[in-house]
PDB file of N, CA and C in Angstrom:
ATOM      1  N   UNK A   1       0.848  -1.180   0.000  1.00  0.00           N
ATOM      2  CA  UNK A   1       0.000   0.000   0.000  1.00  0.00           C
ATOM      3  C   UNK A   1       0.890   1.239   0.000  1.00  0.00           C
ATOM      4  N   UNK A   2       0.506   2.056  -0.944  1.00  0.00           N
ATOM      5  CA  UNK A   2       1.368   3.302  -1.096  1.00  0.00           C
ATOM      6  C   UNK A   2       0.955   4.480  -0.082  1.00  0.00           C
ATOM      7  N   UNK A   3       1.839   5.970  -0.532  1.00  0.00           N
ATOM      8  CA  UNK A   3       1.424   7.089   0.942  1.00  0.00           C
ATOM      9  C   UNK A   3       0.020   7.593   0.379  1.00  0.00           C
ATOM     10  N   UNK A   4      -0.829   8.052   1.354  1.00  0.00           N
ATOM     11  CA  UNK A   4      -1.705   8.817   1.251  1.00  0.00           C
ATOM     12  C   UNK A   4      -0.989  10.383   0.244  1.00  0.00           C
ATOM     13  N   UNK A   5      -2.130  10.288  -0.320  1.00  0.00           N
ATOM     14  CA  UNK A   5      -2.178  11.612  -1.496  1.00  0.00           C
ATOM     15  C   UNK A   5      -1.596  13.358  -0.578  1.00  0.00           C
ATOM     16  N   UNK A   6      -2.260  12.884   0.561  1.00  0.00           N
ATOM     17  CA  UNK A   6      -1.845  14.118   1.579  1.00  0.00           C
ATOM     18  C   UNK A   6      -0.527  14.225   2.200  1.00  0.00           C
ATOM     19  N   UNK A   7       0.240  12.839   2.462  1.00  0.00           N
ATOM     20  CA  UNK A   7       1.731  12.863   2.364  1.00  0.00           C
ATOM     21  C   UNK A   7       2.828  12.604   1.248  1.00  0.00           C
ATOM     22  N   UNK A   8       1.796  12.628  -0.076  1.00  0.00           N
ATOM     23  CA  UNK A   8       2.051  13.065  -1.517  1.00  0.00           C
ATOM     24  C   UNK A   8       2.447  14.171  -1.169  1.00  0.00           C
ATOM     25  N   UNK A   9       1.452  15.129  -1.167  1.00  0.00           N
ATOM     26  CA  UNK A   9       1.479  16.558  -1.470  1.00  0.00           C
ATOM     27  C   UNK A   9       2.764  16.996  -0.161  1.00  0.00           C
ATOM     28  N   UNK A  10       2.469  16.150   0.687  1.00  0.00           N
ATOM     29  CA  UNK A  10       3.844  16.973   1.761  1.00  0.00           C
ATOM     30  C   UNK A  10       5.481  16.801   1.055  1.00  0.00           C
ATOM     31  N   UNK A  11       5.509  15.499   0.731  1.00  0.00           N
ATOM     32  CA  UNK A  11       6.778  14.843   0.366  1.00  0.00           C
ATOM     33  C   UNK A  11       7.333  15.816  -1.169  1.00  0.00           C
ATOM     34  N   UNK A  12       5.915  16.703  -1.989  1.00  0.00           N
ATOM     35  CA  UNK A  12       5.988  16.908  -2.954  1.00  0.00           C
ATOM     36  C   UNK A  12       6.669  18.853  -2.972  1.00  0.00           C
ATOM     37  N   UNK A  13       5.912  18.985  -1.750  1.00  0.00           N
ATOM     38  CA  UNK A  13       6.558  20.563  -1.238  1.00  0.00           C
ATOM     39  C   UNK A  13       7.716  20.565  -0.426  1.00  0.00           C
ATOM     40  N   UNK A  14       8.532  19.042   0.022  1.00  0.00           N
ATOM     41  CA  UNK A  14       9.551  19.213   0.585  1.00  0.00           C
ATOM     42  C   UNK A  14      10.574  19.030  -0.461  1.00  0.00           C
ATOM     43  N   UNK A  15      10.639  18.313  -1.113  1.00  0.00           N
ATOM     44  CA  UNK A  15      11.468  18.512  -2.560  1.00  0.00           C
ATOM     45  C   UNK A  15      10.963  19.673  -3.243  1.00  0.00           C
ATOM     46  N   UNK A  16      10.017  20.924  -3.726  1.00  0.00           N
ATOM     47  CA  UNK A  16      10.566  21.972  -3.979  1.00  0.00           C
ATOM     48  C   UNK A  16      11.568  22.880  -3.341  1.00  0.00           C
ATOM     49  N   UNK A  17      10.992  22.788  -2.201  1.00  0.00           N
ATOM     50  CA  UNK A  17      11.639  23.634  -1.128  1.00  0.00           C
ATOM     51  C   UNK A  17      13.588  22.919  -1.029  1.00  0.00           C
ATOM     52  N   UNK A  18      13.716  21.459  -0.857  1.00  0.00           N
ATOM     53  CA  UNK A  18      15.226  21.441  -0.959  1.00  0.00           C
ATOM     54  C   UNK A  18      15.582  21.858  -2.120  1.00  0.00           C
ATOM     55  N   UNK A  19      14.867  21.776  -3.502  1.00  0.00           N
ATOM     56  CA  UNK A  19      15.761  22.325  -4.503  1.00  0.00           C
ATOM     57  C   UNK A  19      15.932  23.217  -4.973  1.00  0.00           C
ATOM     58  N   UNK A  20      15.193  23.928  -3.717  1.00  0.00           N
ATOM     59  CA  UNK A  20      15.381  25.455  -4.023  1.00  0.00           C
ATOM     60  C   UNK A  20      14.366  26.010  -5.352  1.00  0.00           C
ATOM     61  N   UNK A  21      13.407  25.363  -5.320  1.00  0.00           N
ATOM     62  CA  UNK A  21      12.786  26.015  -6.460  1.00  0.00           C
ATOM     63  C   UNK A  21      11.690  26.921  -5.426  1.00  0.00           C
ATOM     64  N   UNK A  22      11.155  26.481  -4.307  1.00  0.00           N
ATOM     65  CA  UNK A  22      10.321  27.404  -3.580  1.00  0.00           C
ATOM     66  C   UNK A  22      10.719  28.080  -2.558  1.00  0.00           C
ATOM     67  N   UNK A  23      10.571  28.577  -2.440  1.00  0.00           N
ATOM     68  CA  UNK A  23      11.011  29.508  -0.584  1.00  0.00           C
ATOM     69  C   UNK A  23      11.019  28.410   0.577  1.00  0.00           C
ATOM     70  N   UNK A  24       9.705  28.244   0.735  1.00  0.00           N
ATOM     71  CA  UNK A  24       8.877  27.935   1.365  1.00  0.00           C
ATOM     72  C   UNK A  24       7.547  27.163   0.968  1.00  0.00           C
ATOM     73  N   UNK A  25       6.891  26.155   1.944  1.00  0.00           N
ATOM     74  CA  UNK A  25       5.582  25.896   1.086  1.00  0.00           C
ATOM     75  C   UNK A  25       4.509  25.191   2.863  1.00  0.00           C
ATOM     76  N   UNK A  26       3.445  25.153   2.761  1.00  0.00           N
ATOM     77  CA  UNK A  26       2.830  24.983   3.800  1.00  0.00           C
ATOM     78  C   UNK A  26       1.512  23.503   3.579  1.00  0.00           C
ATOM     79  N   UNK A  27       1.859  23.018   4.187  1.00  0.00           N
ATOM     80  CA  UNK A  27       0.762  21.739   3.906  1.00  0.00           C
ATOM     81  C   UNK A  27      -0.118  21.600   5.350  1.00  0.00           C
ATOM     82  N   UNK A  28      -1.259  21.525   5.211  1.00  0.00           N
ATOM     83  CA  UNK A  28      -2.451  22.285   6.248  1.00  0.00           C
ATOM     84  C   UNK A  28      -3.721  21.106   5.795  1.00  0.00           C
ATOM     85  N   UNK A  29      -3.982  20.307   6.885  1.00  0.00           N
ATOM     86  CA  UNK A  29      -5.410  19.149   6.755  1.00  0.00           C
ATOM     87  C   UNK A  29      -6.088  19.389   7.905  1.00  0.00           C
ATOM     88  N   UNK A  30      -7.758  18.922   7.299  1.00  0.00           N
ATOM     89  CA  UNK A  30      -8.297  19.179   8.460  1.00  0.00           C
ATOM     90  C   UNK A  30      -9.645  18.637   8.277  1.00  0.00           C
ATOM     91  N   UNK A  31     -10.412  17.983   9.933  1.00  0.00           N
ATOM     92  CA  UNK A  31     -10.829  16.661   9.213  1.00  0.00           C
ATOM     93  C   UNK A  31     -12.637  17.855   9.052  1.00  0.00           C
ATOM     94  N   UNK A  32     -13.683  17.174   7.866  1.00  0.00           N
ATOM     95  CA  UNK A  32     -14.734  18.306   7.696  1.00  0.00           C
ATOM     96  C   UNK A  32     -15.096  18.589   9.242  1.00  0.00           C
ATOM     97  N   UNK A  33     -15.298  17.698  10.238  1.00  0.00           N
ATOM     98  CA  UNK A  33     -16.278  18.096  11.822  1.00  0.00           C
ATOM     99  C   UNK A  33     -15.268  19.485  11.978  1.00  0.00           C
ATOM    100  N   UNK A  34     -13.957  20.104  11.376  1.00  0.00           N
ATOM    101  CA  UNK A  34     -13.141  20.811  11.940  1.00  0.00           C
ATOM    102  C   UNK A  34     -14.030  23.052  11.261  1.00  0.00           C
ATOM    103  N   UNK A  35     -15.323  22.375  10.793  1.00  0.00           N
ATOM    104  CA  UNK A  35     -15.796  23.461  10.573  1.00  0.00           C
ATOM    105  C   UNK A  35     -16.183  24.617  10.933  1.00  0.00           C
ATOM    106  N   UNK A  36     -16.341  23.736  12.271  1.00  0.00           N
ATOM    107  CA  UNK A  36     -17.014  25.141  13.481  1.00  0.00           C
ATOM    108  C   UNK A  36     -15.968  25.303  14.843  1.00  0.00           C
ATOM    109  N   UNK A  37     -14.752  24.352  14.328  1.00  0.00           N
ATOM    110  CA  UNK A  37     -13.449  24.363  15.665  1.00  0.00           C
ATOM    111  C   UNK A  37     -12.677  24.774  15.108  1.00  0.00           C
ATOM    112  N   UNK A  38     -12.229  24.754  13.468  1.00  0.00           N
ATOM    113  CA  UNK A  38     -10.951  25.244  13.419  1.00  0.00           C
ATOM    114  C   UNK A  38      -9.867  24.417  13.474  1.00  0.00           C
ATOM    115  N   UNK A  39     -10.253  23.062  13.592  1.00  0.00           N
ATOM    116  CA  UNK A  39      -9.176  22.195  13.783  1.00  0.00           C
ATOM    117  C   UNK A  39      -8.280  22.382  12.808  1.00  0.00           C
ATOM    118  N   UNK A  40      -6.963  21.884  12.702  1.00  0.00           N
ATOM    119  CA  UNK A  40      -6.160  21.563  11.829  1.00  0.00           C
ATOM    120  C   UNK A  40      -5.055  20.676  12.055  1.00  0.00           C
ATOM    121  N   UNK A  41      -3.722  20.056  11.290  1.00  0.00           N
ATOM    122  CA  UNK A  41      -3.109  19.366  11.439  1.00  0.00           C
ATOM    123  C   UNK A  41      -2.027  19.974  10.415  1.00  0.00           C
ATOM    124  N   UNK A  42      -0.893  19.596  10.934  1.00  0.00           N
ATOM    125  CA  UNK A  42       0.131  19.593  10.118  1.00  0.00           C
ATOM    126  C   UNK A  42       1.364  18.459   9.692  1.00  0.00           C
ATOM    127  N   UNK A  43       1.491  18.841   8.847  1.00  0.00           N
ATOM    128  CA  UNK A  43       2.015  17.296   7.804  1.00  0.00           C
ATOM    129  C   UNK A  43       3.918  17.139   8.581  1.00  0.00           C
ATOM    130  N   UNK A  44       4.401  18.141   8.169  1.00  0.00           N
ATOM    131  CA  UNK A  44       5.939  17.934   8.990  1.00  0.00           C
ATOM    132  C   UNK A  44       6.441  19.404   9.595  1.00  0.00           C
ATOM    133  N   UNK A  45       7.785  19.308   9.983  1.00  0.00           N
ATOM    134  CA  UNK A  45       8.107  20.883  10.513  1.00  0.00           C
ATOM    135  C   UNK A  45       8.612  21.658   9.194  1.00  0.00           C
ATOM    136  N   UNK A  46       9.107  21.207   8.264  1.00  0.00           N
ATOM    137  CA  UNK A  46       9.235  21.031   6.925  1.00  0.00           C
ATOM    138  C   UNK A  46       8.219  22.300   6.079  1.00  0.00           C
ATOM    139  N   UNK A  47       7.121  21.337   6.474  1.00  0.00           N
ATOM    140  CA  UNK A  47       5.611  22.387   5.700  1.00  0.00           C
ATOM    141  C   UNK A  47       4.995  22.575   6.460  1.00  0.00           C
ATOM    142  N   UNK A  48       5.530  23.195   7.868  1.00  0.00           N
ATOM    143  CA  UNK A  48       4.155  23.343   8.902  1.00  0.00           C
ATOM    144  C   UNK A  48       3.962  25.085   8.558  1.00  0.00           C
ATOM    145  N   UNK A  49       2.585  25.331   9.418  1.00  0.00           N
ATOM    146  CA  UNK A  49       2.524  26.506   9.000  1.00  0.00           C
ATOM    147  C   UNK A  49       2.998  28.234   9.515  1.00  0.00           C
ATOM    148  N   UNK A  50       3.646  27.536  10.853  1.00  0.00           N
ATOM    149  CA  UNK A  50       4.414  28.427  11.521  1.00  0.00           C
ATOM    150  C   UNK A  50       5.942  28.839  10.265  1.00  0.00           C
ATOM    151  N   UNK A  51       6.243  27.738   9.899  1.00  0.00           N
ATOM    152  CA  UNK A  51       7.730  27.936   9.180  1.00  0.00           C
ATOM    153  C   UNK A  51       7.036  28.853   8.094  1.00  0.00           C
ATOM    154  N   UNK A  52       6.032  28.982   7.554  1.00  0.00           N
ATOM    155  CA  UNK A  52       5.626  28.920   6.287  1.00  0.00           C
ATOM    156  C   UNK A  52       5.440  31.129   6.370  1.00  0.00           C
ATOM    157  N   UNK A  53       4.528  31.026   7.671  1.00  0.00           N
ATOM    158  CA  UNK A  53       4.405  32.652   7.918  1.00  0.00           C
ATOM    159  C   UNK A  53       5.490  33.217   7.996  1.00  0.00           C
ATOM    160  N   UNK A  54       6.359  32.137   8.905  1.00  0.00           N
ATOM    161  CA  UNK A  54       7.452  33.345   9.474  1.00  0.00           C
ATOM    162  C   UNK A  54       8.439  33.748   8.391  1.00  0.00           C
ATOM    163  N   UNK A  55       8.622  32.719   7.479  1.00  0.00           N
ATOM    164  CA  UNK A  55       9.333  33.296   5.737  1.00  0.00           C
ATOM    165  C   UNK A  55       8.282  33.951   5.099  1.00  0.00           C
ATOM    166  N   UNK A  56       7.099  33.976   5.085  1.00  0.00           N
ATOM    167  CA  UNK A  56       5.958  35.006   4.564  1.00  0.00           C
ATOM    168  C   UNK A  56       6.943  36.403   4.853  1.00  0.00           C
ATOM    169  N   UNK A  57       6.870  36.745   6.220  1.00  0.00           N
ATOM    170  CA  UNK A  57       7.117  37.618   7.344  1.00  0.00           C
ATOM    171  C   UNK A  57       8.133  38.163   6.682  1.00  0.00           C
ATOM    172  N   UNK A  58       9.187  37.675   6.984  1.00  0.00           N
ATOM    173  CA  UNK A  58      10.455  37.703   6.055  1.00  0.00           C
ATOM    174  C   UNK A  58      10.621  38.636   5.023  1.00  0.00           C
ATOM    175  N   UNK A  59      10.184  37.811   4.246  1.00  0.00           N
ATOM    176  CA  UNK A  59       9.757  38.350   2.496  1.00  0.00           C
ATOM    177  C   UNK A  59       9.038  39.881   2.405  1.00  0.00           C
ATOM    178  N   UNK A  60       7.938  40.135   3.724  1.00  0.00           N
ATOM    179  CA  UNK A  60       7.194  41.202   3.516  1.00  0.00           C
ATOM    180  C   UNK A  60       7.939  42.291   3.976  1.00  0.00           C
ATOM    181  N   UNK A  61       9.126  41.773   5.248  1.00  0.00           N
ATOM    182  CA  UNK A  61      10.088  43.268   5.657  1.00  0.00           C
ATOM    183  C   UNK A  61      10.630  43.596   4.802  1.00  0.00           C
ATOM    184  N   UNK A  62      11.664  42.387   4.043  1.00  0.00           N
ATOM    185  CA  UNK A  62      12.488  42.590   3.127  1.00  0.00           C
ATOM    186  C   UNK A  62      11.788  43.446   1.805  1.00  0.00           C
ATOM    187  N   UNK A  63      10.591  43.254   1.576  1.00  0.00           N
ATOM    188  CA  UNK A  63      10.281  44.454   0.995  1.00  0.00           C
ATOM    189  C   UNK A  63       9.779  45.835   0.924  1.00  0.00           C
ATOM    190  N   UNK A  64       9.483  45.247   2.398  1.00  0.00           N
ATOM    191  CA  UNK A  64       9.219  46.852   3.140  1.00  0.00           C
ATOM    192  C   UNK A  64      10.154  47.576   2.606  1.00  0.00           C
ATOM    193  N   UNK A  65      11.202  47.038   3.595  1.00  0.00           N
ATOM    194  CA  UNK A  65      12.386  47.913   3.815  1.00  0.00           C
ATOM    195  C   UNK A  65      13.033  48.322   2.097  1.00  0.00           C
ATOM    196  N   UNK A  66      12.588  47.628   1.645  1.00  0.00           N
ATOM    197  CA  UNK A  66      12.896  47.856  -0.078  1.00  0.00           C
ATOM    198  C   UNK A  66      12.713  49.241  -1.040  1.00  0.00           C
ATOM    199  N   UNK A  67      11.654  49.287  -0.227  1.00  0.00           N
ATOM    200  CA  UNK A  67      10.400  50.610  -1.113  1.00  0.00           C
ATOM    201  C   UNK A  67      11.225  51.420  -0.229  1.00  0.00           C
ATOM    202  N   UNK A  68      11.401  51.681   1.184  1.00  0.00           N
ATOM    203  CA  UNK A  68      11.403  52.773   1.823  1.00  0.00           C
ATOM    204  C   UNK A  68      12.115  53.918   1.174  1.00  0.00           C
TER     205      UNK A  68
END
């Protein structure tokens, strides 16, 4: 039995990200009852979604500070 399609998609944003083709990338599941909680889950530390803002973050000073 092969990986679930959802640790497809993780395994698939951790090879952009080592080869440097993405920054960054964020992989985010969540089961439907998670509609009115908000639940969520995250796939590795890799594509979690803390790593994912805080290079967002990053990116948005660095262009802050760009324009100024």
């Amino acid at each position: 039995m092969g990986a679930s399609y959802l640790k497809r998609y993780d395994l698939l944003c951790q090879k952009l990200v080592q080869e440097q083709l993405y920054t960054t990338a964020a992989v985010i599941a969540s089961p439907r009852s998670a509609v009115s909680t908000g639940e969520f889950f995250q796939m590795s530390a890799m594509t979690d979604l803390k790593t994912f803002v805080t290079s967002l973050a990053g990116h948005v000073a660095a262009e802050a500070a760009r324009l100024e």
